[in-house]
Protein backbone atom coordinates (compact mmCIF):
# COMPACT_ATOMS: atom_id res chain seq x y z
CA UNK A 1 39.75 -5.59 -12.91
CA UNK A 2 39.58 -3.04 -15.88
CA UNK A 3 38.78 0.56 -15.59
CA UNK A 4 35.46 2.14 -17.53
CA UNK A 5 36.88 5.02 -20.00
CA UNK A 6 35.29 7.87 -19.45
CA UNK A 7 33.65 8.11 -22.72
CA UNK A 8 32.97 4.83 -24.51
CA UNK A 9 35.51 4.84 -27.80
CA UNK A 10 33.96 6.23 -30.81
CA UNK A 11 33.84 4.07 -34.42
CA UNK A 12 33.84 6.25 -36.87
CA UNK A 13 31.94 3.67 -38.91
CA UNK A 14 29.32 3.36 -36.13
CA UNK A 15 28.12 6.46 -34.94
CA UNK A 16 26.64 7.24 -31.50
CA UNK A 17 23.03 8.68 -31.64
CA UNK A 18 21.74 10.00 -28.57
CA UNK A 19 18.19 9.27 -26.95
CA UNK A 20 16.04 11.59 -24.93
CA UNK A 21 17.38 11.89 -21.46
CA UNK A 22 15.93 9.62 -18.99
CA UNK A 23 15.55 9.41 -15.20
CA UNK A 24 17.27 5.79 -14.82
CA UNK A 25 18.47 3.60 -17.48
CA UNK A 26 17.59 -0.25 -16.32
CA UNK A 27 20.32 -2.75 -18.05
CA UNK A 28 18.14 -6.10 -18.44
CA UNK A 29 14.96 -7.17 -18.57
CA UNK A 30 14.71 -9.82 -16.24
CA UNK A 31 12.75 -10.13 -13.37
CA UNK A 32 14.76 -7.61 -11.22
CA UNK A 33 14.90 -5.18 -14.06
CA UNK A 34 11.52 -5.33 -15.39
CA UNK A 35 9.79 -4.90 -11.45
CA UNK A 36 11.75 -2.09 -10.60
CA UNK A 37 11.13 -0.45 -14.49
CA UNK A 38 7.57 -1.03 -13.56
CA UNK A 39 7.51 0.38 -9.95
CA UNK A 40 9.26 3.21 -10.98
CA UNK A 41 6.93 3.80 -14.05
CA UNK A 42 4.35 3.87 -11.28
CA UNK A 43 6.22 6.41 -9.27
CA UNK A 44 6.38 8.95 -11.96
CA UNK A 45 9.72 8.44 -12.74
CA UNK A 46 11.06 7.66 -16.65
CA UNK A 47 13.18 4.66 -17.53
CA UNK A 48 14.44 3.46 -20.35
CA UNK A 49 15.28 -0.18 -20.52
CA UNK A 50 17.68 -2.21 -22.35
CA UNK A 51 17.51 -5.95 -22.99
CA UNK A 52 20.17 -7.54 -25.40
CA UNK A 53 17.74 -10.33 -26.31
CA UNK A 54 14.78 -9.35 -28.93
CA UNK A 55 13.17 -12.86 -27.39
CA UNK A 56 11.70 -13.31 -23.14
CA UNK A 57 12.49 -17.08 -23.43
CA UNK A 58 14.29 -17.96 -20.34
CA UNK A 59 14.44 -21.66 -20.49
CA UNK A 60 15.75 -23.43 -17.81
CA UNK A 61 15.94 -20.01 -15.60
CA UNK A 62 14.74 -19.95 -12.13
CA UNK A 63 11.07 -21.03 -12.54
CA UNK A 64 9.70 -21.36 -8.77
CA UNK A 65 8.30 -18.66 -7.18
CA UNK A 66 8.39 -18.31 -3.66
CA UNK A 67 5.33 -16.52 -1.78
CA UNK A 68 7.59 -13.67 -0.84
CA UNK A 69 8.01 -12.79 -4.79
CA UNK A 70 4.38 -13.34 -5.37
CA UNK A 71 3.13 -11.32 -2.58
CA UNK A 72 5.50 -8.46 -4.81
CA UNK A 73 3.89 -9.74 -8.53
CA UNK A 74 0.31 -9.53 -6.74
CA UNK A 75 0.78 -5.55 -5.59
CA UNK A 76 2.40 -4.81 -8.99
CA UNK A 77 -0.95 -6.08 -10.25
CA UNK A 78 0.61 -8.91 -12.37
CA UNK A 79 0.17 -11.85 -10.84
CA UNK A 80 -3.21 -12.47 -12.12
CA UNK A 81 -1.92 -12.59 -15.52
CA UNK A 82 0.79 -14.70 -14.79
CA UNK A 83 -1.08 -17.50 -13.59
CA UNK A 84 -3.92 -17.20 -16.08
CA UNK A 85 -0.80 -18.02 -18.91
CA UNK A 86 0.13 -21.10 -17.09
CA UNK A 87 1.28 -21.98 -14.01
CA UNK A 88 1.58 -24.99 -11.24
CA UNK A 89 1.06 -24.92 -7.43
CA UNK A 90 3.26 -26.50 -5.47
CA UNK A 91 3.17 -27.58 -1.83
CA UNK A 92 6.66 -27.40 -0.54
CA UNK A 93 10.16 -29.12 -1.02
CA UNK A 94 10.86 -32.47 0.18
CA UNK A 95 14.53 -34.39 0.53
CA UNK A 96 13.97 -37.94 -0.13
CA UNK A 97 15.96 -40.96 -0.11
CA UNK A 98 14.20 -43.59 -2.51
CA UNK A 99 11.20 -44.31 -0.36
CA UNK A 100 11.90 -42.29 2.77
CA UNK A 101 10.73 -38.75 3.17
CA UNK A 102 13.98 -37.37 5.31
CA UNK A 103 12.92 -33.61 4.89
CA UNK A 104 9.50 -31.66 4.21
CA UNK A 105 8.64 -28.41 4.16
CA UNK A 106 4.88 -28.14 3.92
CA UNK A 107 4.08 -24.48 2.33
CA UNK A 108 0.34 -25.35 3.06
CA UNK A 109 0.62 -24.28 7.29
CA UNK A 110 1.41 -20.91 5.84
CA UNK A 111 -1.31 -18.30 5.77
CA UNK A 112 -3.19 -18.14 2.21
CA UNK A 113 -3.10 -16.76 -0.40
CA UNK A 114 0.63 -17.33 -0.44
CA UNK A 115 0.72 -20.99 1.31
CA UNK A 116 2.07 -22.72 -1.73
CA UNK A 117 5.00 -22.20 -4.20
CA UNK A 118 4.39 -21.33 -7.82
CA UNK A 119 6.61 -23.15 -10.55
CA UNK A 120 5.61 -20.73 -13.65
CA UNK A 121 7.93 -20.52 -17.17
CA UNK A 122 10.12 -17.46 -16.79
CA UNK A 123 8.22 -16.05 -20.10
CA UNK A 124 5.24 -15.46 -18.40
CA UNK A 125 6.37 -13.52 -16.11
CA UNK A 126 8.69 -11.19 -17.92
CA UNK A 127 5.87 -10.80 -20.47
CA UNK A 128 3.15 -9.82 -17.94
CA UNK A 129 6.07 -7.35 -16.45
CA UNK A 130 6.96 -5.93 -20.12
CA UNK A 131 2.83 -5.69 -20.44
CA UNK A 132 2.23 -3.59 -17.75
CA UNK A 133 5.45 -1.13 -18.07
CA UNK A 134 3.85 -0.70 -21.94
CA UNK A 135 1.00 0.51 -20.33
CA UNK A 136 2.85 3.70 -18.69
CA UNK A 137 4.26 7.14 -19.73
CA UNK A 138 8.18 7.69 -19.88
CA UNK A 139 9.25 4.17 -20.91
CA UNK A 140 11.28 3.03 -23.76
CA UNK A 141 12.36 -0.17 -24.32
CA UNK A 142 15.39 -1.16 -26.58
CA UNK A 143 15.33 -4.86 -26.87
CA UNK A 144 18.26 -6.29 -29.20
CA UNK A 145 20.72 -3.73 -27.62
CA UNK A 146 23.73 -5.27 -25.61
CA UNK A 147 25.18 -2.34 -23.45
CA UNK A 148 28.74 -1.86 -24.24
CA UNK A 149 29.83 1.20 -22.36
CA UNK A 150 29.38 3.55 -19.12
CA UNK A 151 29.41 6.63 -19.69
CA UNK A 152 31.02 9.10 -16.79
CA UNK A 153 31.18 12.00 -15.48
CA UNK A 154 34.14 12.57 -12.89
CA UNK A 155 33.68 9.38 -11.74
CA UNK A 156 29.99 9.54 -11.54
CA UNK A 157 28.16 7.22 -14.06
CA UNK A 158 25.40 9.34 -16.03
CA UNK A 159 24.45 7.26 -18.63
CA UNK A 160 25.41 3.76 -20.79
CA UNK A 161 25.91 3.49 -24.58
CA UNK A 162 24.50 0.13 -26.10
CA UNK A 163 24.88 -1.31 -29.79
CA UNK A 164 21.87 -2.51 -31.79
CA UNK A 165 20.66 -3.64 -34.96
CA UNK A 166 20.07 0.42 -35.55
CA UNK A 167 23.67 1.24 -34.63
CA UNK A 168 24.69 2.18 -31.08
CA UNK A 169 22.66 4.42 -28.98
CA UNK A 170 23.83 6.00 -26.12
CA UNK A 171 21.21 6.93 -22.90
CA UNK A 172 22.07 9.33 -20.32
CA UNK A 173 20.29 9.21 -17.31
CA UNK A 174 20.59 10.02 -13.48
CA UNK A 175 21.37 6.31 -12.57
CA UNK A 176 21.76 3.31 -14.00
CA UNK A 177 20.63 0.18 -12.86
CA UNK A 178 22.78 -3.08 -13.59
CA UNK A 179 19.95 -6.47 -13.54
CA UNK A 180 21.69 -7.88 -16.00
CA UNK A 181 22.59 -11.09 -14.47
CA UNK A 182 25.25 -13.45 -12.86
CA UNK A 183 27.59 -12.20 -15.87
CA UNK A 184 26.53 -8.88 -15.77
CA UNK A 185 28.78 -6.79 -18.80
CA UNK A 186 27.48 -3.96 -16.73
CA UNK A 187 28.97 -5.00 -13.69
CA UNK A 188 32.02 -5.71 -15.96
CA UNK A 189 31.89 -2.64 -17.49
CA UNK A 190 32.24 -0.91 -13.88
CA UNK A 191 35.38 -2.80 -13.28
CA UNK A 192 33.44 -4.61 -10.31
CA UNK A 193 34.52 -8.04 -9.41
CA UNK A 194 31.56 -10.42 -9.38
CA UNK A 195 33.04 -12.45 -6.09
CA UNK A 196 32.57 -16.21 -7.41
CA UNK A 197 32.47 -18.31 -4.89
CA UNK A 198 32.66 -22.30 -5.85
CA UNK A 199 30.64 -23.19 -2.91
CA UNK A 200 28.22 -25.42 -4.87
CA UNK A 201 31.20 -27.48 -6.53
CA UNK A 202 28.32 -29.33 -8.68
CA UNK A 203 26.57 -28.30 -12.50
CA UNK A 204 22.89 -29.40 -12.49
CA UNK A 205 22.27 -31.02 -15.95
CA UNK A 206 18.23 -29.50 -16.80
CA UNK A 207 16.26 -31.22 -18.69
CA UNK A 208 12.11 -31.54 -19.18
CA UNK A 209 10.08 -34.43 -19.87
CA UNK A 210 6.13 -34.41 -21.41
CA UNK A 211 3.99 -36.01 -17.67
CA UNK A 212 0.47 -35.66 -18.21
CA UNK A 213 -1.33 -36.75 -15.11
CA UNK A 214 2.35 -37.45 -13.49
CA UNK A 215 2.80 -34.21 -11.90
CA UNK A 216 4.08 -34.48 -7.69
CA UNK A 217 3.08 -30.90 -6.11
CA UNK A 218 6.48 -31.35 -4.59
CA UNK A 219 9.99 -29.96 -5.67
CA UNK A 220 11.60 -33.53 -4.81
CA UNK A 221 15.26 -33.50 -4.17
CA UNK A 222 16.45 -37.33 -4.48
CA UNK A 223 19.60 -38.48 -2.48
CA UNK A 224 20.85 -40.43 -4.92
CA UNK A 225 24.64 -41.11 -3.89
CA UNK A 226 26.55 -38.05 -4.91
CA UNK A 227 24.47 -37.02 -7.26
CA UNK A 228 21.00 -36.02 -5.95
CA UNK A 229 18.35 -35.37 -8.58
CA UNK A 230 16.00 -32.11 -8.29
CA UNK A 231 12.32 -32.51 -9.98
CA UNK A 232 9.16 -30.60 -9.58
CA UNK A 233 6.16 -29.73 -12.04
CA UNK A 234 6.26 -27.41 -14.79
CA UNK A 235 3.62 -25.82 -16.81
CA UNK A 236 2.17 -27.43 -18.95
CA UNK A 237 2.23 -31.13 -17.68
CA UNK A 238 5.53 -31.40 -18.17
CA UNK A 239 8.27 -32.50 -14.93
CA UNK A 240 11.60 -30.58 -14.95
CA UNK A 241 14.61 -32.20 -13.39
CA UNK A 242 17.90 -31.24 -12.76
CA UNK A 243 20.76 -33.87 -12.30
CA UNK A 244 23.86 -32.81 -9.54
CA UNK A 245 27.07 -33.65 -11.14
CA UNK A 246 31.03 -32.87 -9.76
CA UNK A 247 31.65 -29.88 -11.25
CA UNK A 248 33.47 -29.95 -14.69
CA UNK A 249 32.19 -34.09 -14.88
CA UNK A 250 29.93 -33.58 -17.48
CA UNK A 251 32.22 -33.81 -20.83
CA UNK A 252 33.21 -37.49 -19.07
CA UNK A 253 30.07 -38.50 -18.93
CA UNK A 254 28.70 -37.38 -22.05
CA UNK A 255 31.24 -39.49 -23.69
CA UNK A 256 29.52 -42.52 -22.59
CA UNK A 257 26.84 -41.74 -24.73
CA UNK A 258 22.86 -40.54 -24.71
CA UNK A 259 21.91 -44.39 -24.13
CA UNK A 260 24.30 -44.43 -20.95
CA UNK A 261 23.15 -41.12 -19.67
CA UNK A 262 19.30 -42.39 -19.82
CA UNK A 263 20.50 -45.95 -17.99
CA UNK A 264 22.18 -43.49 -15.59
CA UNK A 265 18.81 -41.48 -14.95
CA UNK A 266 16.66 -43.88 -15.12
CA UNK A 267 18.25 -45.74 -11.74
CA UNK A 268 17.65 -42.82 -10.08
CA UNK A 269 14.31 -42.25 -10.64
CA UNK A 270 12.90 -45.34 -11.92
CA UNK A 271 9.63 -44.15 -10.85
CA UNK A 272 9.76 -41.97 -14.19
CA UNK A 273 11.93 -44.45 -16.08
CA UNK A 274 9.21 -44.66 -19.12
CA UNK A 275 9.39 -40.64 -19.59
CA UNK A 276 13.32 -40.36 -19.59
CA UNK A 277 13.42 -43.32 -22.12
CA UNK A 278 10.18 -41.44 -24.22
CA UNK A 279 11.92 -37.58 -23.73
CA UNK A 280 15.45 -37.81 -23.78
CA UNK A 281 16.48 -38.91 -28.01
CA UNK A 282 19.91 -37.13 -27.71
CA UNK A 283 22.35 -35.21 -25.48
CA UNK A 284 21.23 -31.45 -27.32
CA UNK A 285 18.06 -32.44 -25.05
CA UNK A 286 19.85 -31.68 -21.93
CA UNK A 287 21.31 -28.42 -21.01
CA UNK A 288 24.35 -27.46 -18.48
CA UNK A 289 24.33 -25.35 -15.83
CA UNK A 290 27.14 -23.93 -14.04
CA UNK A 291 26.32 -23.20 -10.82
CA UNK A 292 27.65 -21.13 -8.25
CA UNK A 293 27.47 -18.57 -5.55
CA UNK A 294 28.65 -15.53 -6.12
CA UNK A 295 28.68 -11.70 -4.36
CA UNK A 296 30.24 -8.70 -5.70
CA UNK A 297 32.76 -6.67 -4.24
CA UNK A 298 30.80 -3.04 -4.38
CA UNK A 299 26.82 -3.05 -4.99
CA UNK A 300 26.78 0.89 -6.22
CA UNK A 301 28.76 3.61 -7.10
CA UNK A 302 28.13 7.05 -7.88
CA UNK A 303 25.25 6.77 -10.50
CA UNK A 304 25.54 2.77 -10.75
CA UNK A 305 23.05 0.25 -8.43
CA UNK A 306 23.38 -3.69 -9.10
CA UNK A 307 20.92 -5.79 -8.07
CA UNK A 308 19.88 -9.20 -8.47
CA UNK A 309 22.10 -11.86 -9.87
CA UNK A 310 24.53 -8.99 -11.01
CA UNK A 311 25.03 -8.06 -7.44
CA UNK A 312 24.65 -11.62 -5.41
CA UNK A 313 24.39 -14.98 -7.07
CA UNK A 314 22.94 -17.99 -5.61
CA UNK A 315 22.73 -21.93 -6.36
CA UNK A 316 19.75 -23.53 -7.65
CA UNK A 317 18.63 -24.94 -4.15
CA UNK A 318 15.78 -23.54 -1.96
CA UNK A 319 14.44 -21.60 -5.10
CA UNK A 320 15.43 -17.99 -4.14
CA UNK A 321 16.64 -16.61 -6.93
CA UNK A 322 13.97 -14.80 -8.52
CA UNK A 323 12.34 -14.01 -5.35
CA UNK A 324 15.83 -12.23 -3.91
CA UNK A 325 15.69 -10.31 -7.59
CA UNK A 326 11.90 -9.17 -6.98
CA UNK A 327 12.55 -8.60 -3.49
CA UNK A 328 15.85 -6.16 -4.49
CA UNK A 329 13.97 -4.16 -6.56
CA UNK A 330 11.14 -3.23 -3.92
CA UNK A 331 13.93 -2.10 -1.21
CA UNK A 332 15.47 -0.03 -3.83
CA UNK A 333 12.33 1.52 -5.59
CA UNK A 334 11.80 4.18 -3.08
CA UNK A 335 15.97 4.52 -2.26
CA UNK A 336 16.08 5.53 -5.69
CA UNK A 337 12.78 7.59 -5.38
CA UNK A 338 14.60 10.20 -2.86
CA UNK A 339 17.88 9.94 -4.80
CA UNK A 340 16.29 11.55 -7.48
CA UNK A 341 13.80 13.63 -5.43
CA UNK A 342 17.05 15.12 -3.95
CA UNK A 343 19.07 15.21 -6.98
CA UNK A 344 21.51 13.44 -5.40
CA UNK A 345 22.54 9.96 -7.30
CA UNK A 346 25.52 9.34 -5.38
CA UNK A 347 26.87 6.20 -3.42
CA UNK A 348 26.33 7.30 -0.17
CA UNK A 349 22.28 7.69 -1.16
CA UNK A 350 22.04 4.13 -2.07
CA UNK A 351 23.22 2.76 1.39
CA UNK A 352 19.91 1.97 2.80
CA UNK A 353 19.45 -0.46 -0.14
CA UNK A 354 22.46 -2.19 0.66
CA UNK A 355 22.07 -2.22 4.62
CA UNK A 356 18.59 -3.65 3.99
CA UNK A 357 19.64 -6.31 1.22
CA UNK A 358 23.18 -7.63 2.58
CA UNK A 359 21.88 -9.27 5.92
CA UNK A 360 19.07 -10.97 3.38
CA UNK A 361 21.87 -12.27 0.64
CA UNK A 362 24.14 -13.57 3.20
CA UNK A 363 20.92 -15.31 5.35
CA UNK A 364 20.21 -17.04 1.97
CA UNK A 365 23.83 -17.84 1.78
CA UNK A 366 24.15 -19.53 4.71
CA UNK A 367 20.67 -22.02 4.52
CA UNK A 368 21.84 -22.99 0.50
CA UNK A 369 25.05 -23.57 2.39
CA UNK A 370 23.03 -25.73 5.03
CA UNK A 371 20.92 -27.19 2.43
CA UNK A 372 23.67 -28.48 0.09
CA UNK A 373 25.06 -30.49 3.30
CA UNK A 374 22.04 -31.78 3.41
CA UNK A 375 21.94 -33.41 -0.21
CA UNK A 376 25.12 -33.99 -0.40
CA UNK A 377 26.34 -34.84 3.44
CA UNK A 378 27.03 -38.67 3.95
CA UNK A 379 24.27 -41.13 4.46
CA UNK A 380 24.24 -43.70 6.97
CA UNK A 381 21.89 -44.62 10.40
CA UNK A 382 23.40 -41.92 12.26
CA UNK A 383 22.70 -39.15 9.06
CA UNK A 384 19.52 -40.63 8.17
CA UNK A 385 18.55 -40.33 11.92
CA UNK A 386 19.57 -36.59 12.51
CA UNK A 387 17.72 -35.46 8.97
CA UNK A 388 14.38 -37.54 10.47
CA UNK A 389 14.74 -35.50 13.82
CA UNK A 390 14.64 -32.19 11.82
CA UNK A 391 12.00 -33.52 9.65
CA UNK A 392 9.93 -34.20 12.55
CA UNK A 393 10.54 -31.03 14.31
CA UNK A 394 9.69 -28.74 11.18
CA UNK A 395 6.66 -30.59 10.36
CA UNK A 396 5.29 -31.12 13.76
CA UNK A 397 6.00 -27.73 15.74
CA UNK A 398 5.77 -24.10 15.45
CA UNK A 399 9.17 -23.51 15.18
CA UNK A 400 9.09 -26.03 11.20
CA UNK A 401 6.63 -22.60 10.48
CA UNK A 402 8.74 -20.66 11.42
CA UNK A 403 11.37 -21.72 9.49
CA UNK A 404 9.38 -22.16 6.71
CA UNK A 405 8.41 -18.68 7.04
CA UNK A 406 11.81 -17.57 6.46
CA UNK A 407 12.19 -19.73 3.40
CA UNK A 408 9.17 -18.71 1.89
CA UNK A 409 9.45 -14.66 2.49
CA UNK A 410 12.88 -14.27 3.41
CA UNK A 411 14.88 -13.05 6.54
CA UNK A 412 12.83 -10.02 6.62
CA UNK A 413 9.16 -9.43 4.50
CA UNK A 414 9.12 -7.20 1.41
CA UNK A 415 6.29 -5.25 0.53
CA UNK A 416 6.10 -2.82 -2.68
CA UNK A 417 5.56 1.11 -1.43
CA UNK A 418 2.31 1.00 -3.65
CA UNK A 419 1.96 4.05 -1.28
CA UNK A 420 4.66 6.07 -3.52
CA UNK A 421 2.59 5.19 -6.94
CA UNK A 422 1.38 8.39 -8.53
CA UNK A 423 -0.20 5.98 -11.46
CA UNK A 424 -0.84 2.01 -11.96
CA UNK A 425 -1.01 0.75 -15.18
CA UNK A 426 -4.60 -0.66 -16.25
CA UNK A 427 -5.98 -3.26 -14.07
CA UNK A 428 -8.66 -5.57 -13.44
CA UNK A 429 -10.85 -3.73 -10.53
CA UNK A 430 -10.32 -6.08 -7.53
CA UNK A 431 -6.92 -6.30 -8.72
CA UNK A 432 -7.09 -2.60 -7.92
CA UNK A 433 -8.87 -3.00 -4.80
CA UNK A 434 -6.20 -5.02 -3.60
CA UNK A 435 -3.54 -2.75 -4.11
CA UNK A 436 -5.56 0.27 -2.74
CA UNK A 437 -5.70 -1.84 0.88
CA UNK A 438 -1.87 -2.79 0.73
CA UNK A 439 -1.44 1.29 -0.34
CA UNK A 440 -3.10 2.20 3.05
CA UNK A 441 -0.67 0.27 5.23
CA UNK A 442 1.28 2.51 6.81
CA UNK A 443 5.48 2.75 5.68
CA UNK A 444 7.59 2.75 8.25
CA UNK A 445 9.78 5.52 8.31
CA UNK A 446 13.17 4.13 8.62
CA UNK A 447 12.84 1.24 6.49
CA UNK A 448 13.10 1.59 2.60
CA UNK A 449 10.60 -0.64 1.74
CA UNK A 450 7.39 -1.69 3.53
CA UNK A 451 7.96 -4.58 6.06
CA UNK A 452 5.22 -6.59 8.04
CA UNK A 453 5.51 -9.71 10.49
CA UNK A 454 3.70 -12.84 8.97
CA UNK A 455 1.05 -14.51 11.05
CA UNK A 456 2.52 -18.00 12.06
């Protein structure tokens, strides 16, 4: 682990200019960062944001949102927009095995709105996010700077220093929040270990193909002897699938050539054959991801929050990465609300947001953990019969909603404290209307962000 310096080193040919002081400095604008920007915003509060990429393209990110992180989008007034740019409706997962349906979860016993998942490009939301924090007083937003220093303060981190195409910039602020991902340089930066785990021990090849009028509803996982295939619809009539592989196999197999990786995909899902022979012309069409789980050693410090994949990374299955991200920043939005209120920014304030979030990361831990058994656990009559007892039991009794439940909105339901909004940015009115009903819920008092039992 490294130590931060105390005062980032100085270049004489590249001097530091400072920025207006700001009430939290947010390091990445993904969906983490740009939510909690935005609640705060609403709050009153000022934040300045910085996002190393000039660009929102996110391809091949985390595209399926769950209802939990749509419930969030929808009281941040968002939503709206983010479906009207594009976006597909899904009706649950399903684990097959070439014909036979061994697992569903059917998203469609849950109560509506929220009773389906929403597969939606990354973009869309990050741009209806950036949209709405534009809106708002005390926000500046310095895309194209890569944050290459904390600045402290006896230990306590006040501020960050970032390099840009104007030079580097450095931002003091009460806190700073690290969102910038699974290799967070802020979390680096902080001498923070990110905990890797290799609990996945598989890459997931991505990869879209054009299917107009092919589309499932379904994220299909397909048991495919060790190397299960993931596919569900993306916007606009396209499929994306990811292909399992042992981790570190892909070099070997790319060596075989384009022609034998499309033979290779094609016998697993010969159903789509035609569009992996039409889609796929070379290997630059596919893209490698390395997956694992991850949770760091320390979540704050004095000054210094992670959250998201900075703090607690997760595998591609179950699709709970952005919604864990959304669902972060709405347990710390008011945390940080009475940090500041109090002028106190250190550790000890930001324990509620880690009491509340831990239990939720591990829970999510443990079902990916559960899940990857599942795809990758040995076949056979005996298998095959235990997966079609489950099957049966989630789909049939109230227990499968239950547990579906729990998948969709997590161990324990996050709601936004639209109650602690001094200002919203400009909405349609019933999107306002909306947000005025969830506003008159009451909070409860111990919890840091608004919690309510689903129907089942």
């Amino acid at each position: 682990m490294t130590t931060p310096e105390p005062h980032p080193p100085r270049d004489p040919g590249a001097p530091v200019d400072d920025l207006p002081e700001t009430d939290v400095c947010v390091v990445g604008a993904g969906p983490a960062g740009l939510a909690l920007s935005l609640m705060l915003l609403c709050s009153g509060v000022r934040v300045t944001l910085l996002e190393k990429s000039t660009r929102l393209e996110r391809e091949f990110r985390g595209e399926i949102l769950q209802p939990g992180g749509q419930s969030i989008l929808d009281s941040l007034g968002v939503l709206a927009a983010i479906r009207s740019a594009g976006a597909c409706e899904l009706d649950g997962f399903q684990l097959v095995d070439r014909d036979r349906v061994l697992l569903d979860i059917d998203y469609r016993r849950l109560p509506p709105p929220y009773d389906h998942l929403l597969a939606v490009p990354q973009r869309h939301v990050l741009e209806a996010l950036l949209a709405a924090c534009r809106t708002l007083p005390g926000f500046h937003y310095l895309d194209g700077h890569r944050v290459s220093g904390l600045i402290q303060d006896t230990g306590r981190v006040t501020g960050a220093v970032a390099a840009g195409p104007g030079g580097r910039r450095r931002v003091r602020a009460a806190v700073v929040v690290a969102a910038d991902g699974r290799f967070s340089k802020t979390r680096a930066l902080a001498g923070i270990d990110a905990g890797r785990v290799e609990a996945f021990r598989h890459d997931v090849l991505w990869f879209k193909l054009d299917a107009p009028e092919r589309q499932t509803r379904r994220v299909r996982v397909h048991r495919t002897g060790h190397s299960p295939v993931l596919v569900h619809d993306s916007h606009p009539d396209r499929l994306q699938i990811g292909w399992t592989l042992p981790h570190q196999s892909w070099p070997r197999i790319a060596a075989r050539g384009v022609d034998e990786v499309k033979r290779e995909l094609a016998a697993a899902l010969p159903q789509f054959a035609d569009l992996i022979e039409d889609g796929i012309g070379r290997l630059s069409d596919l893209s490698l991801l390395d997956v694992f789980a991850g949770k760091a050693d320390e979540w704050t410090r004095d000054g210094l929050v992670l959250v998201g994949d900075s703090a607690h990374t997760h595998s591609p299955l179950g699709a709970q990465g952005i919604n864990l991200a959304l669902q972060d920043a709405a347990v710390l939005h008011p945390v940080l609300l009475r940090a500041l209120a109090d002028g106190d920014t250190s550790k000890e304030r930001f324990a509620p947001f880690v009491d509340a979030r831990t239990p939720a990361v591990n829970s999510v831990m443990k079902m990916q953990q559960m899940q990857a058994k599942g795809m990758f656990g040995a076949g056979g009559p005996a298998a095959d019969l235990l997966r079609s007892t489950v099957a049966r039991l989630i789909r049939h009794s109230p227990l499968g909603v239950r547990i579906t439940d729990k998948v969709a909105f997590g161990r324990t339901p996050v709601e936004v404290r639209t109650d602690l909004f001094t200002t919203t940015p400009a909405a349609r009115p019933a999107e306002t209307a909306v947000r005025t009903a969830r506003a008159a819920r009451p909070a409860s008092p111990t919890d840091p962000a608004k919690t309510a039992p689903r129907k089942g």
